[in-house]
N, C-alpha and C. Protein backbone atom coordinates (compact mmCIF):
# COMPACT_ATOMS: atom_id res chain seq x y z
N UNK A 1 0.85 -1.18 0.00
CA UNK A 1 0.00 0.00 0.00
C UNK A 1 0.89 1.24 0.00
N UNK A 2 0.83 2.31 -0.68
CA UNK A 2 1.04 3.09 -0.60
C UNK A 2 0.93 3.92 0.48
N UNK A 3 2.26 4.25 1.24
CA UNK A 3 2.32 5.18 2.48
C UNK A 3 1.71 6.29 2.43
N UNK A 4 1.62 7.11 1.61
CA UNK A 4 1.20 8.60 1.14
C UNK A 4 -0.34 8.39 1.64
N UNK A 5 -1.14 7.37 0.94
CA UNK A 5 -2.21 7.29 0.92
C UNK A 5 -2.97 6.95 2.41
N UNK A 6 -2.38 6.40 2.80
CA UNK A 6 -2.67 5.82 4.39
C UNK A 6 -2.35 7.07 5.72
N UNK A 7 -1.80 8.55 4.87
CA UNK A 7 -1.88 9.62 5.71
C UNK A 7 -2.72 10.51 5.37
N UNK A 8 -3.52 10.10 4.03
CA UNK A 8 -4.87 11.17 3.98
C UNK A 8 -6.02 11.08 5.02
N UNK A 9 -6.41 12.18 4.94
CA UNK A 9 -7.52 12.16 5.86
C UNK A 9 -9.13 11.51 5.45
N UNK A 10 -9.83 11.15 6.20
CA UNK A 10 -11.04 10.95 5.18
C UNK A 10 -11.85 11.19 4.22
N UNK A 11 -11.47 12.78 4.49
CA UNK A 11 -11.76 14.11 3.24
C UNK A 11 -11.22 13.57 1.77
N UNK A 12 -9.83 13.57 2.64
CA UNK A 12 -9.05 13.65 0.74
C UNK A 12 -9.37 12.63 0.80
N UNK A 13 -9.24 11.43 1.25
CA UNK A 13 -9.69 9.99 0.55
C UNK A 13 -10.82 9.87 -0.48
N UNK A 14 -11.69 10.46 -0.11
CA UNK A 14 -12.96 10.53 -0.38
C UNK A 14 -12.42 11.42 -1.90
N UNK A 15 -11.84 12.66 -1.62
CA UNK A 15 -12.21 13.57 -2.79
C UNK A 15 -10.94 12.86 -3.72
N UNK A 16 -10.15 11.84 -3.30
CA UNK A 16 -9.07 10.98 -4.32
C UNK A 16 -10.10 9.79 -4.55
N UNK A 17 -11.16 9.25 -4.13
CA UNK A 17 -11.98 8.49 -4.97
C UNK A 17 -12.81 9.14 -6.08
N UNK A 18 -13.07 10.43 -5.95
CA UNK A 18 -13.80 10.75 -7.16
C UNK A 18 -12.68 11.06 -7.99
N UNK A 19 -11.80 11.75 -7.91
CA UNK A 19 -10.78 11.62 -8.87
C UNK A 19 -10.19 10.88 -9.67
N UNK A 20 -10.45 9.44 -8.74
CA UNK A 20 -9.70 8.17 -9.76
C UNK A 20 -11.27 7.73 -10.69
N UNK A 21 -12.76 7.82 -9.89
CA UNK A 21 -13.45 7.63 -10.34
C UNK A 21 -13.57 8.54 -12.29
N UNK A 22 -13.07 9.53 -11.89
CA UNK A 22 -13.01 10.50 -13.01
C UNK A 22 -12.55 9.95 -13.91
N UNK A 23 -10.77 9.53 -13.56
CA UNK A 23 -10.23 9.00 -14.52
C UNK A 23 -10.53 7.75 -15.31
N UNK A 24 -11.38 6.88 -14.31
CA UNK A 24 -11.66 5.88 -14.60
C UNK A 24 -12.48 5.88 -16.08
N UNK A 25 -13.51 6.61 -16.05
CA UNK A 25 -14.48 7.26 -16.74
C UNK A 25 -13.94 7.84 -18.15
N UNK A 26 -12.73 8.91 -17.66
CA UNK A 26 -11.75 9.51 -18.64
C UNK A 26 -11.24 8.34 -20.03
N UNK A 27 -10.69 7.32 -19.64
CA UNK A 27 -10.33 6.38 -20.05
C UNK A 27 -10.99 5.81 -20.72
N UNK A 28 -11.99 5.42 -19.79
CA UNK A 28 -13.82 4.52 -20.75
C UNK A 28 -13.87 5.02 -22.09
N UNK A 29 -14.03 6.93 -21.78
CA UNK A 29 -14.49 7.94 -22.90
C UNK A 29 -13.17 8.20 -24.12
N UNK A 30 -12.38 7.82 -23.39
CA UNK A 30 -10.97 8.28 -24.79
C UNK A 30 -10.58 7.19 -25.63
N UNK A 31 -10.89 5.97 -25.07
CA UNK A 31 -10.67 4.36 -25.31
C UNK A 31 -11.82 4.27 -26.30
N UNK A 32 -12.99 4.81 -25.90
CA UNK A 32 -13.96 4.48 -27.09
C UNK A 32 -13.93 6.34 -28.32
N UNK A 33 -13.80 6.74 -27.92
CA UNK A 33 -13.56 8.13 -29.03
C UNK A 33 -12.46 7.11 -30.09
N UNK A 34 -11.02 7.03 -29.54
CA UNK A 34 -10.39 6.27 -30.53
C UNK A 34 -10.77 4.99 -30.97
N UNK A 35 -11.32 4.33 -30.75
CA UNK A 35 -11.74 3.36 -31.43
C UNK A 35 -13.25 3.42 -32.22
N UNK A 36 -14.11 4.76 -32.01
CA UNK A 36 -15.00 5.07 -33.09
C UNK A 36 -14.54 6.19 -33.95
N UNK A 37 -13.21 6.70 -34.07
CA UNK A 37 -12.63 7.38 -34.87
C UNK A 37 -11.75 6.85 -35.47
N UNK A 38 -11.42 5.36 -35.47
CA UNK A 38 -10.23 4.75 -36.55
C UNK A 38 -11.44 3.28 -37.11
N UNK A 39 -12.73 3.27 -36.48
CA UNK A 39 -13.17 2.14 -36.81
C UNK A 39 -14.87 2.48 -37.24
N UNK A 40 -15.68 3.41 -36.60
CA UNK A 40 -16.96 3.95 -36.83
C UNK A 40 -17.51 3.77 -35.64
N UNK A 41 -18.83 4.07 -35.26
CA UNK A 41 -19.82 4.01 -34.53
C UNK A 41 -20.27 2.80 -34.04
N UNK A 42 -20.64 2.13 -35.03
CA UNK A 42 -21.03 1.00 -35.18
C UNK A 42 -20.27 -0.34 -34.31
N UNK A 43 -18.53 0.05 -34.87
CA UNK A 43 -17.96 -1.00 -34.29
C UNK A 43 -16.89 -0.79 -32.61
N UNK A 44 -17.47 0.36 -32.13
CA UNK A 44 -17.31 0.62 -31.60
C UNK A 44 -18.04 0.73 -30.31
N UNK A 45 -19.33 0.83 -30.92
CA UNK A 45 -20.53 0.37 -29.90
C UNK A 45 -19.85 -1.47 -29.90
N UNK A 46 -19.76 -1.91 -30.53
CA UNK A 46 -19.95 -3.42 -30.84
C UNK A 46 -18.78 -3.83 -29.58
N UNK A 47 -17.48 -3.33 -30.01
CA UNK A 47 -16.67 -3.82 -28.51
C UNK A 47 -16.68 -3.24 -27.75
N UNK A 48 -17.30 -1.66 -27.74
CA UNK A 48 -17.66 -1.31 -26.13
C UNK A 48 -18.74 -2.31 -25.36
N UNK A 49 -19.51 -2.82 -25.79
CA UNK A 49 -20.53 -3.99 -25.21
C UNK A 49 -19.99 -5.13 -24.93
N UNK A 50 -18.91 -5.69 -25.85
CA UNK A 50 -18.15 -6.86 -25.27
C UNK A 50 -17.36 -6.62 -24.18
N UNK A 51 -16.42 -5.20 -24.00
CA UNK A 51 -15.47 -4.63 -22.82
C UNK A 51 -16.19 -4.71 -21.42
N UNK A 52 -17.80 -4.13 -21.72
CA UNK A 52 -18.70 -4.25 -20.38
C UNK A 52 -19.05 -5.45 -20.25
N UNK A 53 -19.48 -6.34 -20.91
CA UNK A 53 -20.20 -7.72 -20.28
C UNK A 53 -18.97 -8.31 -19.63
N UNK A 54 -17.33 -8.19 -19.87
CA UNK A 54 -16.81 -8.59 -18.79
C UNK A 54 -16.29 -7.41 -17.64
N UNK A 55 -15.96 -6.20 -17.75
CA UNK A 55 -15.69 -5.27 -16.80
C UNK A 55 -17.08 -5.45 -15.88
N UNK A 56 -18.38 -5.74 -16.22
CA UNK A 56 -19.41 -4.91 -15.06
C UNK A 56 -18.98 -6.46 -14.32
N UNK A 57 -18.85 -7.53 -14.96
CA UNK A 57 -19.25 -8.48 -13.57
C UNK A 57 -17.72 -8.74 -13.01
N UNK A 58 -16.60 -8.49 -13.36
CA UNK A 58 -15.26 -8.24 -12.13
C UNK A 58 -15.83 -7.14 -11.43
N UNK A 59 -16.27 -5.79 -11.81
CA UNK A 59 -16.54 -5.02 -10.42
C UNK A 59 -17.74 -5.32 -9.98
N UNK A 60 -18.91 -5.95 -10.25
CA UNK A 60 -19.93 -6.79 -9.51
C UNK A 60 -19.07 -7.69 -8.29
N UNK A 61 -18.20 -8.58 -8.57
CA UNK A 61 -17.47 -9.89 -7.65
C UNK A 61 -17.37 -8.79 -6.52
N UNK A 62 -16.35 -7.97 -7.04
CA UNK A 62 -14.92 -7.33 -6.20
C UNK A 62 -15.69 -6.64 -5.07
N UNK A 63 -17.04 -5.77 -5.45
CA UNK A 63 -18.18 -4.86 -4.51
C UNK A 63 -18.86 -6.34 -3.86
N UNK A 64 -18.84 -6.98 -4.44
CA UNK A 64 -19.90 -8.46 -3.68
C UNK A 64 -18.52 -9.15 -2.56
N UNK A 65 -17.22 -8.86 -3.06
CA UNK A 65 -16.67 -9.80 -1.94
C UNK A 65 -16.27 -9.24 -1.04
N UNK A 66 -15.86 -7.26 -1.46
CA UNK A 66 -15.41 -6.40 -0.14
C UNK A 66 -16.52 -6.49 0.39
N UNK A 67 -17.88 -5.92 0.38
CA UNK A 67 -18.95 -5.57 1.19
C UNK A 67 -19.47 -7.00 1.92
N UNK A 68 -19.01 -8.07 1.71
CA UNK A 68 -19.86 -9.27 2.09
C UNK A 68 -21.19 -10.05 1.90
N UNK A 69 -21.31 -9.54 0.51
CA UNK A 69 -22.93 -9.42 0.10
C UNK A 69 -23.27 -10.99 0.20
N UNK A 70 -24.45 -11.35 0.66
CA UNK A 70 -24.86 -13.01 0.38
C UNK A 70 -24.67 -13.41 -1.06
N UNK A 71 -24.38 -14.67 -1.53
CA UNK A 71 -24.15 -14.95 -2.28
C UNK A 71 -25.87 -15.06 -3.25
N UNK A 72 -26.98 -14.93 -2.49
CA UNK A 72 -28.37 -14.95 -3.07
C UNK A 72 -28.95 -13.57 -2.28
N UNK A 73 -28.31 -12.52 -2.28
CA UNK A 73 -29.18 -11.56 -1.69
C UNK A 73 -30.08 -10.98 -1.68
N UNK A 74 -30.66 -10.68 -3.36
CA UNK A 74 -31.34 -10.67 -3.61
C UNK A 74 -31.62 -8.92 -4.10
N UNK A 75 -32.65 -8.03 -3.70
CA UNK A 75 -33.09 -6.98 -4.24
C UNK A 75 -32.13 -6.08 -3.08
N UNK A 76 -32.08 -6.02 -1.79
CA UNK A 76 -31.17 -5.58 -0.87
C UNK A 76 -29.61 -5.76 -1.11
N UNK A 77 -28.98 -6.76 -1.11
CA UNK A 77 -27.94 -6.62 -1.69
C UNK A 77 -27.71 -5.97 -3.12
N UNK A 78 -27.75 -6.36 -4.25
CA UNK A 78 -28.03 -5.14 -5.13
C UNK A 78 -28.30 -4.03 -5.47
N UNK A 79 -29.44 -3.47 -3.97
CA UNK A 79 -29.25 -1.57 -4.22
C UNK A 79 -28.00 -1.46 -3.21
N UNK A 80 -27.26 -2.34 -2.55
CA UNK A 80 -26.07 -2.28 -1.84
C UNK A 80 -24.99 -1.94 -3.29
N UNK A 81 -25.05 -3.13 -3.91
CA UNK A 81 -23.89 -3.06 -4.73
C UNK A 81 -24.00 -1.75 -5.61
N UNK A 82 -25.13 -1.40 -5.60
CA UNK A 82 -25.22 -0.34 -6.98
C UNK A 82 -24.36 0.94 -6.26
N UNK A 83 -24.42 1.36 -5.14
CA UNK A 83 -23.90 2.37 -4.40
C UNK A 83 -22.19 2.53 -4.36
N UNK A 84 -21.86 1.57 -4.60
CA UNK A 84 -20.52 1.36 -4.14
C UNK A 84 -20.16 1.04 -6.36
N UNK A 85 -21.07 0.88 -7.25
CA UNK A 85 -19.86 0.99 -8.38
C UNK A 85 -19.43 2.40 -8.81
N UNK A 86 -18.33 2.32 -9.77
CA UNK A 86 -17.22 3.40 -9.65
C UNK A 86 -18.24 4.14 -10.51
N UNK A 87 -19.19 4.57 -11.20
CA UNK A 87 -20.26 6.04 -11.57
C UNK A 87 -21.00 6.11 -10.46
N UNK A 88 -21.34 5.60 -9.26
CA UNK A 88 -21.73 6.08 -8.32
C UNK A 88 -21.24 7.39 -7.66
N UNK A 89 -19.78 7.20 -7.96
CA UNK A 89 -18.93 8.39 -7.04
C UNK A 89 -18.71 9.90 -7.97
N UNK A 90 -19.37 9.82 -9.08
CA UNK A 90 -19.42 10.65 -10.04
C UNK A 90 -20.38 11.10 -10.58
N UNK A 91 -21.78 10.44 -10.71
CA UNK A 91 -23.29 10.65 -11.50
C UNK A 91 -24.18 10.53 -10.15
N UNK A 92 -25.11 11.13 -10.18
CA UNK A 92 -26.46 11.53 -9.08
C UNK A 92 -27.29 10.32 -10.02
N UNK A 93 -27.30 9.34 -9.03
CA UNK A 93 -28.36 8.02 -9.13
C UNK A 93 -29.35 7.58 -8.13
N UNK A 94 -30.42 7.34 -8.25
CA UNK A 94 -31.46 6.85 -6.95
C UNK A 94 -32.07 5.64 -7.46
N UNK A 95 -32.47 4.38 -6.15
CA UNK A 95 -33.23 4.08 -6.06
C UNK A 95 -34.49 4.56 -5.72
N UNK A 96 -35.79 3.87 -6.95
CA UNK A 96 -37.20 4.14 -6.16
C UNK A 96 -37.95 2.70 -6.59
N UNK A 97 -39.30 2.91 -5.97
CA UNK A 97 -40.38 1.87 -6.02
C UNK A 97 -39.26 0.79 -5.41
N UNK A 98 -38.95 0.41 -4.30
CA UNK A 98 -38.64 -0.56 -3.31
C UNK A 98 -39.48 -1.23 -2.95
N UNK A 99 -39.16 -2.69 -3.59
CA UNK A 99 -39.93 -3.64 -2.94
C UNK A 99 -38.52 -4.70 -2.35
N UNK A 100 -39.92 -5.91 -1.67
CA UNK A 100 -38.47 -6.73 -1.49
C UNK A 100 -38.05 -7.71 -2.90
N UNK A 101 -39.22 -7.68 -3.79
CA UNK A 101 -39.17 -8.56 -4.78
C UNK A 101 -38.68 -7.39 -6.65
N UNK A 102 -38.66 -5.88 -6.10
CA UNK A 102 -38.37 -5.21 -7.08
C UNK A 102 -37.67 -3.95 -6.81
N UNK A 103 -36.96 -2.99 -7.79
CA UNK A 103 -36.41 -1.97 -7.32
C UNK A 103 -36.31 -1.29 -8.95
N UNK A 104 -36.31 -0.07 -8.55
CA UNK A 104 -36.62 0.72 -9.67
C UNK A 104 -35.40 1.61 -9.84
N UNK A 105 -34.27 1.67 -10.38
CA UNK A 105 -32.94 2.56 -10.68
C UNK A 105 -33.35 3.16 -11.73
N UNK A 106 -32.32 4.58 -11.20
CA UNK A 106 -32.41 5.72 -12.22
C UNK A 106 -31.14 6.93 -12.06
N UNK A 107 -31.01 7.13 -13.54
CA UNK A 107 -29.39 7.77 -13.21
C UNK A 107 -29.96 9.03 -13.68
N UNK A 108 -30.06 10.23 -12.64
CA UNK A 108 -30.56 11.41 -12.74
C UNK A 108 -29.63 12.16 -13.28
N UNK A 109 -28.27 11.81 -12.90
CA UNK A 109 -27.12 12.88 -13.84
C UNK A 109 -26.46 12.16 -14.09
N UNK A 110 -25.49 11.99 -15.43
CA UNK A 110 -24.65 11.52 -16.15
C UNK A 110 -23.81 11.96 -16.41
N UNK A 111 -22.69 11.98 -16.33
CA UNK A 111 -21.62 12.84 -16.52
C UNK A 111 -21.04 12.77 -18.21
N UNK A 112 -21.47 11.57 -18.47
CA UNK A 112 -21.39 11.32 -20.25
C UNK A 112 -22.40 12.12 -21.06
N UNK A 113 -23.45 12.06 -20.66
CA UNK A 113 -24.38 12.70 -21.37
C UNK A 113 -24.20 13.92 -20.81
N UNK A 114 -24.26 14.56 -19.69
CA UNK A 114 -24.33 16.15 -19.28
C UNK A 114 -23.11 16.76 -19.92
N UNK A 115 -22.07 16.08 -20.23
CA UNK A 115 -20.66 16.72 -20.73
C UNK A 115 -21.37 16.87 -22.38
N UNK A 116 -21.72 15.93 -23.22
CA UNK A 116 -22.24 15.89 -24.66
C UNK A 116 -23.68 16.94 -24.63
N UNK A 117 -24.73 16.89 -23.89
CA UNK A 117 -25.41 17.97 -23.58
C UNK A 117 -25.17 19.35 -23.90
N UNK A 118 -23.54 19.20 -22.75
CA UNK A 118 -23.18 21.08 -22.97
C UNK A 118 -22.36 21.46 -24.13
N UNK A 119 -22.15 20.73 -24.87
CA UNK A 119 -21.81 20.73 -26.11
C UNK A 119 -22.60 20.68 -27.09
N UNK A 120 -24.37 20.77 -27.23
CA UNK A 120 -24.77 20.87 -27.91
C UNK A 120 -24.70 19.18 -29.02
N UNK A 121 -23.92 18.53 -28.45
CA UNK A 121 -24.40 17.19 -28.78
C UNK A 121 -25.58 16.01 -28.84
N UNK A 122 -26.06 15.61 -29.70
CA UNK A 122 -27.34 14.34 -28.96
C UNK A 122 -26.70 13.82 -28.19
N UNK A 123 -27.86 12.88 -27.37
CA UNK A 123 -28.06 11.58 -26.21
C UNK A 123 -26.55 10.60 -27.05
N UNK A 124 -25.85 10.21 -26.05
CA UNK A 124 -25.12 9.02 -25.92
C UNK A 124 -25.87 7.99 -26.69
N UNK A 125 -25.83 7.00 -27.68
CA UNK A 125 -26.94 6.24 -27.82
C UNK A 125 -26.59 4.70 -26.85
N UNK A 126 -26.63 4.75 -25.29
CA UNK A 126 -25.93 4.00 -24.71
C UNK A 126 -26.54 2.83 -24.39
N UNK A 127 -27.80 2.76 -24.76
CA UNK A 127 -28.84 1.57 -23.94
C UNK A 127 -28.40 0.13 -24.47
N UNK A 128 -27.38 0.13 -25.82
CA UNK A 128 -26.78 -1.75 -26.14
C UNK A 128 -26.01 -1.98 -25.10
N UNK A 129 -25.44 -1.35 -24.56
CA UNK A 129 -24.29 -1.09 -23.47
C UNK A 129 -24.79 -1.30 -21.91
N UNK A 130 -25.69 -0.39 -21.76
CA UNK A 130 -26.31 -0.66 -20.64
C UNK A 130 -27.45 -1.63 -20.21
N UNK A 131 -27.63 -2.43 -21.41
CA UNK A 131 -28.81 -3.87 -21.13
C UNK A 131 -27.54 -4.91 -21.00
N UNK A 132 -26.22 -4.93 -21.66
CA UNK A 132 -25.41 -5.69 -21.25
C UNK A 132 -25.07 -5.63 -19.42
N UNK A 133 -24.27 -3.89 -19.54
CA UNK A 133 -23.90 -3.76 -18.14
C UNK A 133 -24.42 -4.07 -16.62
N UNK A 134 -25.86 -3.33 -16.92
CA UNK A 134 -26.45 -3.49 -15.95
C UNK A 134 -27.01 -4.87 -15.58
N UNK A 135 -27.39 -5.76 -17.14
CA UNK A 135 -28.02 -7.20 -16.71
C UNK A 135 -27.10 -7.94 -16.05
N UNK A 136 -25.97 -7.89 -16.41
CA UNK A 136 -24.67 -8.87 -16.38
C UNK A 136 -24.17 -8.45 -14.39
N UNK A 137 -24.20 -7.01 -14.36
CA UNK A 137 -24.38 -6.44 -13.01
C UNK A 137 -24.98 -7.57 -12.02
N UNK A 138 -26.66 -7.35 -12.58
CA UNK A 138 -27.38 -7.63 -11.41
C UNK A 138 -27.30 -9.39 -11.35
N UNK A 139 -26.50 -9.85 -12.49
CA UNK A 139 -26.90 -11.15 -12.41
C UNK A 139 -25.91 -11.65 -11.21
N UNK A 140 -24.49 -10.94 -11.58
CA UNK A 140 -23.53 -11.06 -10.85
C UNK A 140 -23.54 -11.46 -9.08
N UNK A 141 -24.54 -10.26 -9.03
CA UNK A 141 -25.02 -10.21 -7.48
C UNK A 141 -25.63 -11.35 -7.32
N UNK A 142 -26.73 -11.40 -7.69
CA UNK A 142 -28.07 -12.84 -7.21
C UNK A 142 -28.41 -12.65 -8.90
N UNK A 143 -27.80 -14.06 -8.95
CA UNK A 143 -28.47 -14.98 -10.41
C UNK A 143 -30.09 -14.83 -10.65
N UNK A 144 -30.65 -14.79 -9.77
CA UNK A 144 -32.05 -14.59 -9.70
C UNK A 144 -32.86 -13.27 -10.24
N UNK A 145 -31.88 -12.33 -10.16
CA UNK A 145 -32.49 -10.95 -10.29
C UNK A 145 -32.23 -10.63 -12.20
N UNK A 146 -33.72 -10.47 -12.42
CA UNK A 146 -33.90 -9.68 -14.30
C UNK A 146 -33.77 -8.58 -14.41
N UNK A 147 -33.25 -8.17 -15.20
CA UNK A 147 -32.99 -6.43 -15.24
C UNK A 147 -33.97 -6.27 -16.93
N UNK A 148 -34.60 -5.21 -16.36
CA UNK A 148 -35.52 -4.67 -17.93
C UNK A 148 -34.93 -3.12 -17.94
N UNK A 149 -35.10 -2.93 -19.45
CA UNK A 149 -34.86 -1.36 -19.29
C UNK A 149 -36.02 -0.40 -19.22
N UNK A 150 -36.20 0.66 -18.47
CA UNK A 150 -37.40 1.29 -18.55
C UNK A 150 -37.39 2.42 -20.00
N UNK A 151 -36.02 3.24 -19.99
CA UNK A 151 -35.98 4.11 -21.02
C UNK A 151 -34.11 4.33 -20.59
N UNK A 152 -33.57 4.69 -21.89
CA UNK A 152 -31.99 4.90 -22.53
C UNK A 152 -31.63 5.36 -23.61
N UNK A 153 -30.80 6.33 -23.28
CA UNK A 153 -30.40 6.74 -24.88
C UNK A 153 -30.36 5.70 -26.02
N UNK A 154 -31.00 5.71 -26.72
CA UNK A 154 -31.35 6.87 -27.78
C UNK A 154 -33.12 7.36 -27.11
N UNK A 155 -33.21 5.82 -26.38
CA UNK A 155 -34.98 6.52 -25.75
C UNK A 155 -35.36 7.68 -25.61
N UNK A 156 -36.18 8.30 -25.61
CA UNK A 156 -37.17 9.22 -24.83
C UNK A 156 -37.06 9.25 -23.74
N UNK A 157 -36.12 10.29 -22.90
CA UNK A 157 -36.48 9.98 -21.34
C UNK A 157 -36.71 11.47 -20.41
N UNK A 158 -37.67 11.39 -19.35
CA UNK A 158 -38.16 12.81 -18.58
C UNK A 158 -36.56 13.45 -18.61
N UNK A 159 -36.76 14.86 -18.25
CA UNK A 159 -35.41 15.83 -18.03
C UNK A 159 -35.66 15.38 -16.97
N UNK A 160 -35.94 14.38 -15.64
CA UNK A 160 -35.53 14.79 -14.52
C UNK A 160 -33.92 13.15 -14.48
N UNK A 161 -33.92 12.17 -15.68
CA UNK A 161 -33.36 11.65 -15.50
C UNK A 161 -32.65 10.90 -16.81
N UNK A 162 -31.56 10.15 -17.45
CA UNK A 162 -31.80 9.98 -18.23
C UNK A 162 -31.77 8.34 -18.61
N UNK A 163 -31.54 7.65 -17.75
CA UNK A 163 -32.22 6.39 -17.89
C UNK A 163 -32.33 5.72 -16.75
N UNK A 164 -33.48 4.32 -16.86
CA UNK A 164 -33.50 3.91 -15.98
C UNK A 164 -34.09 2.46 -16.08
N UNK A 165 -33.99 1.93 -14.43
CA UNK A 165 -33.84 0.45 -15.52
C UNK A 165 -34.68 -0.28 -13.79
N UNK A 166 -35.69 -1.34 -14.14
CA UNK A 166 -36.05 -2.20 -13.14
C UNK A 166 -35.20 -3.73 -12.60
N UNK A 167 -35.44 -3.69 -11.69
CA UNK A 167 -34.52 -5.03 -11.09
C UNK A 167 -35.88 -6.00 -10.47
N UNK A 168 -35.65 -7.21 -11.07
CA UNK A 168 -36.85 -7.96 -10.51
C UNK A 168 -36.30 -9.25 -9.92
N UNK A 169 -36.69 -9.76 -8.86
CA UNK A 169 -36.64 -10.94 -8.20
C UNK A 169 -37.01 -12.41 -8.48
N UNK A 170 -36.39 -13.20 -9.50
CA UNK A 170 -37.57 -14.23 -9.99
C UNK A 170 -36.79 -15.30 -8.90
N UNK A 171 -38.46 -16.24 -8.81
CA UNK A 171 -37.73 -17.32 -7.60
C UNK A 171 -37.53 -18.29 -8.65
């Protein structure tokens, strides 16, 4: 471990997780710019969807084995895990409609889309990406849990959010 790091305070810890969270993000976004600028849109969506179906479920494990999540937790463990992945520490996301058998996610700010926004850019068209990410996510947690999408770029979605997605419990 790094000595340096083990003398920050909780503050900077905290404000050096959104930072790496940033970069993390930074990377996502420059990794796919060059590879839809030497290859197109198209094929670039195509292995950004293969990169997530295995990146979301290593950081699914890694949040399931630090936090101690049951291995069948179910709808509770999962709005656990959702809190703790790395756009959590960067995008304004909520759970609503809590049940024990359902849960309703929604990513109210995006830092992908609000950055393309202020640029006068369209919607991200991100929803091939995010029926991978997020399904592969929740499966990670409890095999049991279906993920549907409610609305995603390119969708139609309210200004108060811009996508969002249900988690369901099948026995």
């Amino acid at each position: 471990m790094n000595e340096e790091l083990k003398k920050l305070s909780k503050e900077e810890l905290i404000e050096y997780i959104e930072d790496i969270s940033k970069n993390w993000l930074a990377i996502d976004g420059t990794w796919f710019q060059t590879v839809e600028k030497e290859y197109g849109l198209e094929k670039a969506m195509d292995l950004d969807v293969k990169q997530w179906k295995k990146f979301t479920v290593i950081e699914a494990k890694r949040i399931k084995q630090r936090f101690n999540l049951p291995e069948r937790g179910g709808i509770p463990a999962l709005m656990k895990a959702l809190q703790f992945r790395i756009y959590a520490n960067i995008n304004v996301q909520e759970i609503v409609e809590v049940s024990e058998k359902r849960c309703v996610f929604r990513m109210n700010n995006c830092r992908v889309q609000f950055a393309r926004k202020s640029r006068n850019l369209p919607d991200f068209p991100c929803k091939p990406v995010g029926i991978v990410e997020y399904g592969e996510f929740a499966k990670t947690i409890d095999p049991r849990i279906e993920t549907k999408c409610i609305c995603c770029p390119p969708d139609s979605h309210p200004d108060e959010y811009w996508c969002s997605w249900e988690f369901t419990l099948k026995d």
